[in-house]
ModelCIF file with pLDDT and N, C-alpha, C, O atoms, coordinates in Angstrom:
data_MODEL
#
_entry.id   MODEL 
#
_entity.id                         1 
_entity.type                       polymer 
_entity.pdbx_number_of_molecules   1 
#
_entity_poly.entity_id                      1 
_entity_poly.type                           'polypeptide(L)' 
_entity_poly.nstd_linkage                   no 
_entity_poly.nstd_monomer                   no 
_entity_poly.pdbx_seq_one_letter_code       
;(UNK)(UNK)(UNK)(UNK)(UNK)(UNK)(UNK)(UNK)(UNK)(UNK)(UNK)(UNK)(UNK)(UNK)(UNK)(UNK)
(UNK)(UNK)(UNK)(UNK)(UNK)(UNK)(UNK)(UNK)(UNK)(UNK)(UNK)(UNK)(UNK)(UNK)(UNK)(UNK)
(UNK)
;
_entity_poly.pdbx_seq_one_letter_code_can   XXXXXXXXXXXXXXXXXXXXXXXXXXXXXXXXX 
_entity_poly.pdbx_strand_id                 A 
#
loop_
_entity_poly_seq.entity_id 
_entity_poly_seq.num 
_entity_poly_seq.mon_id 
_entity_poly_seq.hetero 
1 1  UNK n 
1 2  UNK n 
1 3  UNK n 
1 4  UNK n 
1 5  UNK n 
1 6  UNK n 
1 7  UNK n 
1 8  UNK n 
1 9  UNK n 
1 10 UNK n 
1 11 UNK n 
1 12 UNK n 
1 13 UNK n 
1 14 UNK n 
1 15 UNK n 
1 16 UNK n 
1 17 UNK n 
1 18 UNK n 
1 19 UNK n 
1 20 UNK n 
1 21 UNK n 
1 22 UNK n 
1 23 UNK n 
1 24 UNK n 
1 25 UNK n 
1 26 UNK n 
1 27 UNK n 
1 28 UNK n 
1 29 UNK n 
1 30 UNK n 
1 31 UNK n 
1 32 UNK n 
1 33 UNK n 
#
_struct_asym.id          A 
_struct_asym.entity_id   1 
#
loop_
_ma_qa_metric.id 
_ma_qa_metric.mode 
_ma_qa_metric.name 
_ma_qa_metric.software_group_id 
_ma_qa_metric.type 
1 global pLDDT . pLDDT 
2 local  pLDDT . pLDDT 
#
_ma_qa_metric_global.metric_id      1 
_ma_qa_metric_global.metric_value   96.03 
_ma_qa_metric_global.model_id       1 
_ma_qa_metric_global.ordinal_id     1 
#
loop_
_ma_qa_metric_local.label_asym_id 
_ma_qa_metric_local.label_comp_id 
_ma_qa_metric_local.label_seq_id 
_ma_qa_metric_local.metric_id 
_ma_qa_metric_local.metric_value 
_ma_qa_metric_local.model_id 
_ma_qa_metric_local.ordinal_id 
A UNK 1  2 97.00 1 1  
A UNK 2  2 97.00 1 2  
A UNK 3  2 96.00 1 3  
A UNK 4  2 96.00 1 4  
A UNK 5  2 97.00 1 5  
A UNK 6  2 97.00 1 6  
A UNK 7  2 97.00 1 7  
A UNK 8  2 97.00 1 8  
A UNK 9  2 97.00 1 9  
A UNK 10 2 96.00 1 10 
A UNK 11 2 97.00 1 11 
A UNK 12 2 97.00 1 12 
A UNK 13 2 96.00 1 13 
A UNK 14 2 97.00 1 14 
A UNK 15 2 97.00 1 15 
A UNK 16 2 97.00 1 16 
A UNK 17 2 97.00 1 17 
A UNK 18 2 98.00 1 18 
A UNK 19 2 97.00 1 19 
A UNK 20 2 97.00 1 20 
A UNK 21 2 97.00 1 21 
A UNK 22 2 97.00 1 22 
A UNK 23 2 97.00 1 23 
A UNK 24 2 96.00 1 24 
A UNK 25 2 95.00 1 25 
A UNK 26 2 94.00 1 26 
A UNK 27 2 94.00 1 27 
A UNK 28 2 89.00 1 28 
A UNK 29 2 93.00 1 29 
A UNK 30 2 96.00 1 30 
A UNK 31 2 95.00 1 31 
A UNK 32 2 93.00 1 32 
A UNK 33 2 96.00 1 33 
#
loop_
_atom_site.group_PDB 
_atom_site.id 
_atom_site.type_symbol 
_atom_site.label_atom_id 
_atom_site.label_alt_id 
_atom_site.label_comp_id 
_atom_site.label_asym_id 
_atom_site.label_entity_id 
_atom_site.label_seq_id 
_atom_site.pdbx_PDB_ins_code 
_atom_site.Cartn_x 
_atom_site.Cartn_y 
_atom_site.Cartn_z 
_atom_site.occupancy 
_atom_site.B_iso_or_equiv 
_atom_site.pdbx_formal_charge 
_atom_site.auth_seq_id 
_atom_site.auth_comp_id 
_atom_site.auth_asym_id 
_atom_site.auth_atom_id 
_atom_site.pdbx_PDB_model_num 
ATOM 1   N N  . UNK A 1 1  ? 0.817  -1.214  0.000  1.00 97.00 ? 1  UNK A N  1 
ATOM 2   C CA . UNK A 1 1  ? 0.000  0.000   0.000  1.00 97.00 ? 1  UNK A CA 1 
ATOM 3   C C  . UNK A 1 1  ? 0.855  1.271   0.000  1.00 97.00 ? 1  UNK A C  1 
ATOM 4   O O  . UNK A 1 1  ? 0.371  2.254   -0.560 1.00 97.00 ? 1  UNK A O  1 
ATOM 5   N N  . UNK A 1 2  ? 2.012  1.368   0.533  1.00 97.00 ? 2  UNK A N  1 
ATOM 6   C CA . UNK A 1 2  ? 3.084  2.323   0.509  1.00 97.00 ? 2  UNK A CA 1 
ATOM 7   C C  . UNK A 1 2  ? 3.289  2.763   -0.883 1.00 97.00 ? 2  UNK A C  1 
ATOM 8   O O  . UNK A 1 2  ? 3.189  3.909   -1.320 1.00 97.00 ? 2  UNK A O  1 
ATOM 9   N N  . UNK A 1 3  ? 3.637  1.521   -1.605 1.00 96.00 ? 3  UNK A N  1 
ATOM 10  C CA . UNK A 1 3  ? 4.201  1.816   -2.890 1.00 96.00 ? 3  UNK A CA 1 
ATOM 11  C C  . UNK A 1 3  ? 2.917  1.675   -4.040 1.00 96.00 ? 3  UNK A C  1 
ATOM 12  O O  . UNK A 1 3  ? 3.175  1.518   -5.234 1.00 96.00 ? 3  UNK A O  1 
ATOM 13  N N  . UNK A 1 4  ? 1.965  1.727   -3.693 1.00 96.00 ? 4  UNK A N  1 
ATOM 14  C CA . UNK A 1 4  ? 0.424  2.369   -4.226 1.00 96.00 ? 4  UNK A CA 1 
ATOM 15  C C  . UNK A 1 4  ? 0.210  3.685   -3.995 1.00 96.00 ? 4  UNK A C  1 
ATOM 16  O O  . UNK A 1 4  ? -0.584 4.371   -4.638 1.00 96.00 ? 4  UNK A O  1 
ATOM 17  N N  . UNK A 1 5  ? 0.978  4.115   -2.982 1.00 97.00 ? 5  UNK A N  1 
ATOM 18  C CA . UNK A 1 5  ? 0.550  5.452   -2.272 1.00 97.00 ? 5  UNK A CA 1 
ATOM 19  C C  . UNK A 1 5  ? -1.065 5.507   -1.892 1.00 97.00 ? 5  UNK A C  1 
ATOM 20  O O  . UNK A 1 5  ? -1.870 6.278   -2.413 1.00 97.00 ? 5  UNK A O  1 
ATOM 21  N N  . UNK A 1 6  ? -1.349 4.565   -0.915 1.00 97.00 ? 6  UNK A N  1 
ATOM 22  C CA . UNK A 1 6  ? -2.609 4.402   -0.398 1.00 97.00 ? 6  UNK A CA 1 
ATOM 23  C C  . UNK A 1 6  ? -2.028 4.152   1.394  1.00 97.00 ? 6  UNK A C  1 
ATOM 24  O O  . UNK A 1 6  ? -1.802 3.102   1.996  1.00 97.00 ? 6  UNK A O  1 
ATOM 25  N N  . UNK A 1 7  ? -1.933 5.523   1.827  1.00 97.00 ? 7  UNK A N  1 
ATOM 26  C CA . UNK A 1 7  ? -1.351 5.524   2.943  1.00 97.00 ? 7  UNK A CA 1 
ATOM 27  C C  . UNK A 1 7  ? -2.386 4.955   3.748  1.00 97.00 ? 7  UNK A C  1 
ATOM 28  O O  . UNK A 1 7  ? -2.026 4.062   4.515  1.00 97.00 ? 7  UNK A O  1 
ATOM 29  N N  . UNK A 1 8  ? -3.696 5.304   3.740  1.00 97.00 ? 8  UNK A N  1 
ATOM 30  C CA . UNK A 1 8  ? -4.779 5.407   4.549  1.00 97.00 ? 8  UNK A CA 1 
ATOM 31  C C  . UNK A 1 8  ? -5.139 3.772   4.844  1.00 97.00 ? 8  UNK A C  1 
ATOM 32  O O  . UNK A 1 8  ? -5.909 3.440   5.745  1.00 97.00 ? 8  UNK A O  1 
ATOM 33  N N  . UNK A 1 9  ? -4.348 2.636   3.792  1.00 97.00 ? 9  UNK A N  1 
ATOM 34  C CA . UNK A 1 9  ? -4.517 1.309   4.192  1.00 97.00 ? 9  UNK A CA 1 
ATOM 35  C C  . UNK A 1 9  ? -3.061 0.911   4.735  1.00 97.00 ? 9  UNK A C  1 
ATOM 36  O O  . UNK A 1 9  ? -2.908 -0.171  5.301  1.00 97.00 ? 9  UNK A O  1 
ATOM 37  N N  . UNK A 1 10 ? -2.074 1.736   4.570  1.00 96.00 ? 10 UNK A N  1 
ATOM 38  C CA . UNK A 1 10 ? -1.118 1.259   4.636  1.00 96.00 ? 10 UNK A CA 1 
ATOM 39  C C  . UNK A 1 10 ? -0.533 1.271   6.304  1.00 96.00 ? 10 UNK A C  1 
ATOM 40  O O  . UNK A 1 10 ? 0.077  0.360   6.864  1.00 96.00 ? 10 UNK A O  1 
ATOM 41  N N  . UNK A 1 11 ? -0.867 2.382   6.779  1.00 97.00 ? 11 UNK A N  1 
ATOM 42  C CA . UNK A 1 11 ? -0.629 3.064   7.886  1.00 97.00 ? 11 UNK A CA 1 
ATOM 43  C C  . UNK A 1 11 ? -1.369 1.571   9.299  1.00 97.00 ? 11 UNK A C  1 
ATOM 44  O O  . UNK A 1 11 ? -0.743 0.904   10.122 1.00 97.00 ? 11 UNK A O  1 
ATOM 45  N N  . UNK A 1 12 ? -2.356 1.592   9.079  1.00 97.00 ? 12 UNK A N  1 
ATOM 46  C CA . UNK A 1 12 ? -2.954 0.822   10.480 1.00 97.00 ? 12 UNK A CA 1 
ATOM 47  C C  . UNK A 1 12 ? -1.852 -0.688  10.165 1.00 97.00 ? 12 UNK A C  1 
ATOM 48  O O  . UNK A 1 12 ? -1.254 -1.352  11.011 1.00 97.00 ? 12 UNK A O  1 
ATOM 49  N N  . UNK A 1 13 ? -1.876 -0.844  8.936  1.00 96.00 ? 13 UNK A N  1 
ATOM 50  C CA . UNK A 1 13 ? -0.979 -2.351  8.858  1.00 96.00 ? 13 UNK A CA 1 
ATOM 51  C C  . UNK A 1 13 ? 0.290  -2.468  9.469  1.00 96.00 ? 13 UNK A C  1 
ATOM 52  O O  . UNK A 1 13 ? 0.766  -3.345  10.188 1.00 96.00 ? 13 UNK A O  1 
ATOM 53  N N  . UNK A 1 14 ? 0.738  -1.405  9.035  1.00 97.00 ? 14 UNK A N  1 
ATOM 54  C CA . UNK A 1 14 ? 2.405  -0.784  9.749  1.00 97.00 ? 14 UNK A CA 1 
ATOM 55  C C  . UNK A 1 14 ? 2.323  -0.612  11.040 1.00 97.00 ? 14 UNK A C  1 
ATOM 56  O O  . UNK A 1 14 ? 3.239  -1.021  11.754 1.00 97.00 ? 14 UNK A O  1 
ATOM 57  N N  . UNK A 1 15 ? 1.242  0.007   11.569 1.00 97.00 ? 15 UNK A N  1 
ATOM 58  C CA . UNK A 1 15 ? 1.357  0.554   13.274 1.00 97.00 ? 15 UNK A CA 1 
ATOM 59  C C  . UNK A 1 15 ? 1.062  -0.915  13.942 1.00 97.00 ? 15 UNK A C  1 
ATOM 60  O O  . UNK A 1 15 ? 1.532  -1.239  15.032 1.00 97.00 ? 15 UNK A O  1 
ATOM 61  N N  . UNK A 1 16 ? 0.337  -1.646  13.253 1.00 97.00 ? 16 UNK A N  1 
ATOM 62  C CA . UNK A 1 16 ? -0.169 -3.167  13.717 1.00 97.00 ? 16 UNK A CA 1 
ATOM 63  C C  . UNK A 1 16 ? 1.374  -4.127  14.006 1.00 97.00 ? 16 UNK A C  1 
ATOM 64  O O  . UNK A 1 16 ? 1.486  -4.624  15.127 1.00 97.00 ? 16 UNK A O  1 
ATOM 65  N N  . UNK A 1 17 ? 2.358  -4.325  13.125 1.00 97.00 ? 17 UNK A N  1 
ATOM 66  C CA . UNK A 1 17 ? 3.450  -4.927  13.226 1.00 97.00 ? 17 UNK A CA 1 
ATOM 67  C C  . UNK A 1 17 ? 4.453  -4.251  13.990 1.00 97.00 ? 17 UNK A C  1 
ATOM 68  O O  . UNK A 1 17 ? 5.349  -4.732  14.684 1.00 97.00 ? 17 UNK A O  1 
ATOM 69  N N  . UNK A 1 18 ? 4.161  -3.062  13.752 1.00 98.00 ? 18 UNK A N  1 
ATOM 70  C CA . UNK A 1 18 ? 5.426  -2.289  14.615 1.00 98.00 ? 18 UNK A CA 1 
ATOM 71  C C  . UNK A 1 18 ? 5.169  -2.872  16.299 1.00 98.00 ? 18 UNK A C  1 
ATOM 72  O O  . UNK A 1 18 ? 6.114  -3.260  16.986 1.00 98.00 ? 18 UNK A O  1 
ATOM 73  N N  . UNK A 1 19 ? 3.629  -2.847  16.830 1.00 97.00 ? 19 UNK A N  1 
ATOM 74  C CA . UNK A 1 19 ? 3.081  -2.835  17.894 1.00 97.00 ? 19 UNK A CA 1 
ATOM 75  C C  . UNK A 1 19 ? 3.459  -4.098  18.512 1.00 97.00 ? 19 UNK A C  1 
ATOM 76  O O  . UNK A 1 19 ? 3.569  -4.337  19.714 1.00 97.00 ? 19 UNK A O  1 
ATOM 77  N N  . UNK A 1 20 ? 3.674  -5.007  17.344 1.00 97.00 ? 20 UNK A N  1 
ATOM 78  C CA . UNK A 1 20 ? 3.864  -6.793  17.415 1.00 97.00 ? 20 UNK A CA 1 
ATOM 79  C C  . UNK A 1 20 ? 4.893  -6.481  17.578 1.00 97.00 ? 20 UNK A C  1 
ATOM 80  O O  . UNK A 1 20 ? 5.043  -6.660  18.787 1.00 97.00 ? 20 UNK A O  1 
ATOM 81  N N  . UNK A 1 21 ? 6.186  -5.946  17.023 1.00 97.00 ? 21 UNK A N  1 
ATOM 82  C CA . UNK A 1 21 ? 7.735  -5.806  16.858 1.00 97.00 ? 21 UNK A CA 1 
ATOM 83  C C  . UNK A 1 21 ? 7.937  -5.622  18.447 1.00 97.00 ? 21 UNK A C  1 
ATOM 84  O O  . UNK A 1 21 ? 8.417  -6.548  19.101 1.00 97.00 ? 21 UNK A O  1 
ATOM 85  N N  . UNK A 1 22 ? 7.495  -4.194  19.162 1.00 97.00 ? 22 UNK A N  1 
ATOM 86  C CA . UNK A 1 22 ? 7.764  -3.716  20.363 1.00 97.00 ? 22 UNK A CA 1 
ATOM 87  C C  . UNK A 1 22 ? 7.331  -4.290  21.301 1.00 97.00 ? 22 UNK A C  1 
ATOM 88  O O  . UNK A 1 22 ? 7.858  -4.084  22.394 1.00 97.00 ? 22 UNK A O  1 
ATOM 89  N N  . UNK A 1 23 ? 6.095  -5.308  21.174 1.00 97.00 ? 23 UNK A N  1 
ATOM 90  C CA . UNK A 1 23 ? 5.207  -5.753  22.981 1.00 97.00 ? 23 UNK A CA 1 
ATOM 91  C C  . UNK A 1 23 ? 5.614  -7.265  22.536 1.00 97.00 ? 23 UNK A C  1 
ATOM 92  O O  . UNK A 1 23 ? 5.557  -7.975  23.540 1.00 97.00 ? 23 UNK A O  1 
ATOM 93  N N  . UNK A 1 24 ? 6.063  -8.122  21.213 1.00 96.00 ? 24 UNK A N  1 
ATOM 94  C CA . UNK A 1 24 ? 6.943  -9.042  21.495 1.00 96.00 ? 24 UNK A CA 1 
ATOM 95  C C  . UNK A 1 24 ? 8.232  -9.477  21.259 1.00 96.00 ? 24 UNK A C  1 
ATOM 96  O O  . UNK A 1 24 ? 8.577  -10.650 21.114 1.00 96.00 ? 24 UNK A O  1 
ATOM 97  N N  . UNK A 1 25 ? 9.235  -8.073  21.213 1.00 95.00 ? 25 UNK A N  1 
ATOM 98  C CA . UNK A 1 25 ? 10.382 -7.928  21.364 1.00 95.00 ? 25 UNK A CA 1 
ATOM 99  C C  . UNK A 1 25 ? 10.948 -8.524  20.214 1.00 95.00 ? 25 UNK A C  1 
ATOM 100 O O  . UNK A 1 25 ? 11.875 -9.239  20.595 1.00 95.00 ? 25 UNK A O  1 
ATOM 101 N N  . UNK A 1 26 ? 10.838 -8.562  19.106 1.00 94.00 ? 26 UNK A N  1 
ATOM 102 C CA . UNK A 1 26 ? 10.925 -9.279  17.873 1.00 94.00 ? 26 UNK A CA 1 
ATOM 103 C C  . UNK A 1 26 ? 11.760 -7.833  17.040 1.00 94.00 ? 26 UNK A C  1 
ATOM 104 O O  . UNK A 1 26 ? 11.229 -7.116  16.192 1.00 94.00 ? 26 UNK A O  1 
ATOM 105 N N  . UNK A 1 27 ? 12.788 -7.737  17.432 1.00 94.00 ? 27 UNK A N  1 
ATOM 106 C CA . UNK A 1 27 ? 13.341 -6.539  17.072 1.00 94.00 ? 27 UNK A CA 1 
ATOM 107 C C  . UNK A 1 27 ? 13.841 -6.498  15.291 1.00 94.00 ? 27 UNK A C  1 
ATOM 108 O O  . UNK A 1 27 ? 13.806 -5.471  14.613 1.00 94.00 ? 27 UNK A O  1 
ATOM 109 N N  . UNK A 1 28 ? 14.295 -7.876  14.777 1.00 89.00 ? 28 UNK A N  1 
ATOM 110 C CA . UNK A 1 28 ? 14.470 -7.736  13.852 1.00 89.00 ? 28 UNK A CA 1 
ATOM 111 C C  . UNK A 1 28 ? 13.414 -7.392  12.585 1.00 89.00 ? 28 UNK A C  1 
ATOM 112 O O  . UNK A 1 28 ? 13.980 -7.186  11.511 1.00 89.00 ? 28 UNK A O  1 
ATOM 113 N N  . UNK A 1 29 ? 12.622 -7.347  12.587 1.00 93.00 ? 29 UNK A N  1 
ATOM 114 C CA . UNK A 1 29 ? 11.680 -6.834  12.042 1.00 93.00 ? 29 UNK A CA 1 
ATOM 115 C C  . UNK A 1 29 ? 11.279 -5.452  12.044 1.00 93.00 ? 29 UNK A C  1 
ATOM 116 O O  . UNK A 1 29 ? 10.681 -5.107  11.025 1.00 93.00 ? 29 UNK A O  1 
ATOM 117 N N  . UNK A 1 30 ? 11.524 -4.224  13.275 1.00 96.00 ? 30 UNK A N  1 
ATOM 118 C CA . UNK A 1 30 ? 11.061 -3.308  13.790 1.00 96.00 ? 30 UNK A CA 1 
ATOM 119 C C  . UNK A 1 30 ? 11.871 -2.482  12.370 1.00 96.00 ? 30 UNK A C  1 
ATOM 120 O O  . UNK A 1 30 ? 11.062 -2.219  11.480 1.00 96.00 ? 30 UNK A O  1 
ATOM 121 N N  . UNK A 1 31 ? 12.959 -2.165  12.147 1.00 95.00 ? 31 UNK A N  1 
ATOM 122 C CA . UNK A 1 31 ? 13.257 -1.516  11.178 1.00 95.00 ? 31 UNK A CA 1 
ATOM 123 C C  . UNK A 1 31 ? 12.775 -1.637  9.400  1.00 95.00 ? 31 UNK A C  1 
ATOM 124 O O  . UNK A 1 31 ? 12.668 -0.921  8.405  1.00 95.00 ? 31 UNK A O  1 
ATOM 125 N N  . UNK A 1 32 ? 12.572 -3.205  9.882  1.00 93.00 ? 32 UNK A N  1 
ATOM 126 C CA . UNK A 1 32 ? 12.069 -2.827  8.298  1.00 93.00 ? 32 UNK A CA 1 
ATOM 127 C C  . UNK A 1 32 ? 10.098 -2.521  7.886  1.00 93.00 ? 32 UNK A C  1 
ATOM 128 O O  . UNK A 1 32 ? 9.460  -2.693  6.847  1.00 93.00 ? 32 UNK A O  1 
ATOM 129 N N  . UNK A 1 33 ? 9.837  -2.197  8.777  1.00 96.00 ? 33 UNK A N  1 
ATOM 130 C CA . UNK A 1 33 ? 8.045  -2.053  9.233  1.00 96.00 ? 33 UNK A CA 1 
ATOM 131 C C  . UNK A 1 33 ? 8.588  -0.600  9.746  1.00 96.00 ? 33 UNK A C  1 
ATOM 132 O O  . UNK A 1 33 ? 7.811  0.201   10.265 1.00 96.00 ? 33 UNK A O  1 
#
């Protein structure tokens, strides 16, 4: 959705994994989300 430039779907998906990245410490992932 980023590279659609359809932020408005792209955004909750991203804040969703980032949220997964940080509350289960799964750091390798956090940079590329």
């Amino acid at each position: 959705y980023v590279r659609k430039g359809d932020f408005d779907k792209s955004i909750p998906r991203l804040e969703h994994g980032v949220m997964l990245c940080q509350t289960m410490g799964i750091r390798f992932m956090f940079p590329w989300l």
